[in-house]
Protein backbone atom coordinates (compact mmCIF):
# COMPACT_ATOMS: atom_id res chain seq x y z
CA UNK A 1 38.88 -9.18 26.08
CA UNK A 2 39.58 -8.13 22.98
CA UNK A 3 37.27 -8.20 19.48
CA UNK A 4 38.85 -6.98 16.34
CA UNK A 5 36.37 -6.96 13.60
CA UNK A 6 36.47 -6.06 9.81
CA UNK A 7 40.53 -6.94 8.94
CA UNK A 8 42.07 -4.92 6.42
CA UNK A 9 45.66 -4.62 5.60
CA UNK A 10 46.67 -1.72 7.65
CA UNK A 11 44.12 -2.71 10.80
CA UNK A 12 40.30 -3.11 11.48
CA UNK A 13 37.19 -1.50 10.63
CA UNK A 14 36.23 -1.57 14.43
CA UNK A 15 37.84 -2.87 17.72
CA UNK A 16 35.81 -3.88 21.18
CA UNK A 17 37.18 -3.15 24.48
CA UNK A 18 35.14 -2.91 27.59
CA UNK A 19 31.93 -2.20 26.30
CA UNK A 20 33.58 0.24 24.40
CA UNK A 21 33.81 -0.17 20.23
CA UNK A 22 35.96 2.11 18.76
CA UNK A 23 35.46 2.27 14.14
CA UNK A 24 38.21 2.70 12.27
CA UNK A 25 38.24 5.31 9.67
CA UNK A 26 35.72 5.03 7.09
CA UNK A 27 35.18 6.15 3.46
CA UNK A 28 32.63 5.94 0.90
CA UNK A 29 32.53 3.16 -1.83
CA UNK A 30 31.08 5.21 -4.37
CA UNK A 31 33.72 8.10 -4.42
CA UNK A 32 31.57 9.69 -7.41
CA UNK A 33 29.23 10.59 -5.30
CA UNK A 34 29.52 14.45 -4.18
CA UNK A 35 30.15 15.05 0.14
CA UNK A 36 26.62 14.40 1.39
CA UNK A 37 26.38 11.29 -0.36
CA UNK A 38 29.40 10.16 0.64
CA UNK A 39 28.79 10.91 3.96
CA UNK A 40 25.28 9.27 3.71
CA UNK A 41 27.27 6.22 2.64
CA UNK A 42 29.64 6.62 5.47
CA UNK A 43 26.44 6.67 8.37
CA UNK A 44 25.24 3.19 6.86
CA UNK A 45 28.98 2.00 6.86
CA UNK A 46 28.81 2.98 10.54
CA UNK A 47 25.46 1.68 11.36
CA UNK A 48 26.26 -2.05 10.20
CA UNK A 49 29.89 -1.71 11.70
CA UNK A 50 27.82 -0.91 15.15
CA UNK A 51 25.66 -4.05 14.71
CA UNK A 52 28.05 -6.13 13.96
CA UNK A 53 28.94 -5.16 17.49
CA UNK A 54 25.94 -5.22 18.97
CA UNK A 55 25.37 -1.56 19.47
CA UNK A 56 23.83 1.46 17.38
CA UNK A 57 24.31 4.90 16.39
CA UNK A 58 21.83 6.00 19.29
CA UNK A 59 25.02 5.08 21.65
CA UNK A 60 27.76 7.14 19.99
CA UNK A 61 30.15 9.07 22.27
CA UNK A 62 32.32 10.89 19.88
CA UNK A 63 33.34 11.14 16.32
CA UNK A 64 36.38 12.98 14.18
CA UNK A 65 35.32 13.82 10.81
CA UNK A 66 37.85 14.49 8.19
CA UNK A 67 37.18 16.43 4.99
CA UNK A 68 39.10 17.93 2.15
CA UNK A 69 36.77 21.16 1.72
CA UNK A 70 35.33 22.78 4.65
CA UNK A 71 32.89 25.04 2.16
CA UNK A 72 31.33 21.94 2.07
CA UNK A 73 30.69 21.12 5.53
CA UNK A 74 27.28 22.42 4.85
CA UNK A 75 26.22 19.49 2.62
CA UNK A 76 27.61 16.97 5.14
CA UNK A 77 25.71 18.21 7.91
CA UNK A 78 22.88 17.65 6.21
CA UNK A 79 23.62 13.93 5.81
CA UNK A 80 24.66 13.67 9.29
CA UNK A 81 21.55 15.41 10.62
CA UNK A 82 19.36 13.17 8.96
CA UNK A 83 20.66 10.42 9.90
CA UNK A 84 21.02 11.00 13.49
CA UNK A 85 18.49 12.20 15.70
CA UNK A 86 19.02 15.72 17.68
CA UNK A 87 18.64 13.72 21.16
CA UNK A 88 21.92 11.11 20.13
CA UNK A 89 24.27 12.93 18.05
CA UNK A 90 27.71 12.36 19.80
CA UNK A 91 30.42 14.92 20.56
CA UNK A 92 32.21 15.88 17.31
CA UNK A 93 35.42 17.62 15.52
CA UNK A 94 35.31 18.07 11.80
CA UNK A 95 38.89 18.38 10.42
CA UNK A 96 39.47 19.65 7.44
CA UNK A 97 42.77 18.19 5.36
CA UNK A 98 44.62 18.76 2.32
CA UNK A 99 43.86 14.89 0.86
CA UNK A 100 42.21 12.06 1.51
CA UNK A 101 43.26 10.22 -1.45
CA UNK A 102 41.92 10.68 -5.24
CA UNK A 103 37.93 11.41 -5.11
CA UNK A 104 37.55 10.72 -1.43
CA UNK A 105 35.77 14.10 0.25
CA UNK A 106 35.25 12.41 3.86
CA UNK A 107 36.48 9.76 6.23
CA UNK A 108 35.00 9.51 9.85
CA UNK A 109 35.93 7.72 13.51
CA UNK A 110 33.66 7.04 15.62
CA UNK A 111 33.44 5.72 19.42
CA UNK A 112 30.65 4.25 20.83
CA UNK A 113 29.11 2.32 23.82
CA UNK A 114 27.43 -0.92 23.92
């Protein structure tokens, strides 16, 4: 079976398959907010998107990270390090990219396991 949670116009914030729940991209809300505060924003987007789901961050298997300035990856490692502990952080890519769309510094995938 399929679950598709989270509609939106374009697809789904998350989708369930096999024990497997895969999150759409995600952005922050608060796109004044510089890249480790959107990426803070981003981890709690993920977190509820997860429980919604049944699952948690502790059970990530991968995630693709899109930014617009790698010089910044710094900052949004920090986020992401605090929010995940050393023992669970998933494999990762960070791409960077020319735009995300006006004010928007980071959108991240993820895949994880129930």
């Amino acid at each position: 079976m399929i679950t598709r949670t989270g509609p939106m116009s374009i697809g789904h914030k998350a989708v369930e398959h096999e024990g497997v729940v895969y999150v759409g991209g995600l952005i922050a809300s608060d796109l004044s907010k510089d890249m480790k505060g959107q990426t803070a924003e981003i981890a709690e987007k993920i977190d509820a998107v997860l429980a919604e789901h049944g699952t948690d961050k502790t059970r990530l298997l991968s995630a693709t990270i899109f930014v617009t300035d790698l010089n910044q990856r710094p900052s949004m490692n920090e986020a992401w390090t605090e929010w995940l502990p050393a023992e669970t952080r998933p494999a990762r890519a960070t791409i960077g990219v020319n735009d995300l769309g006006a004010g928007v510094l980071i959108e991240v995938t993820a895949v994880a396991a129930k």
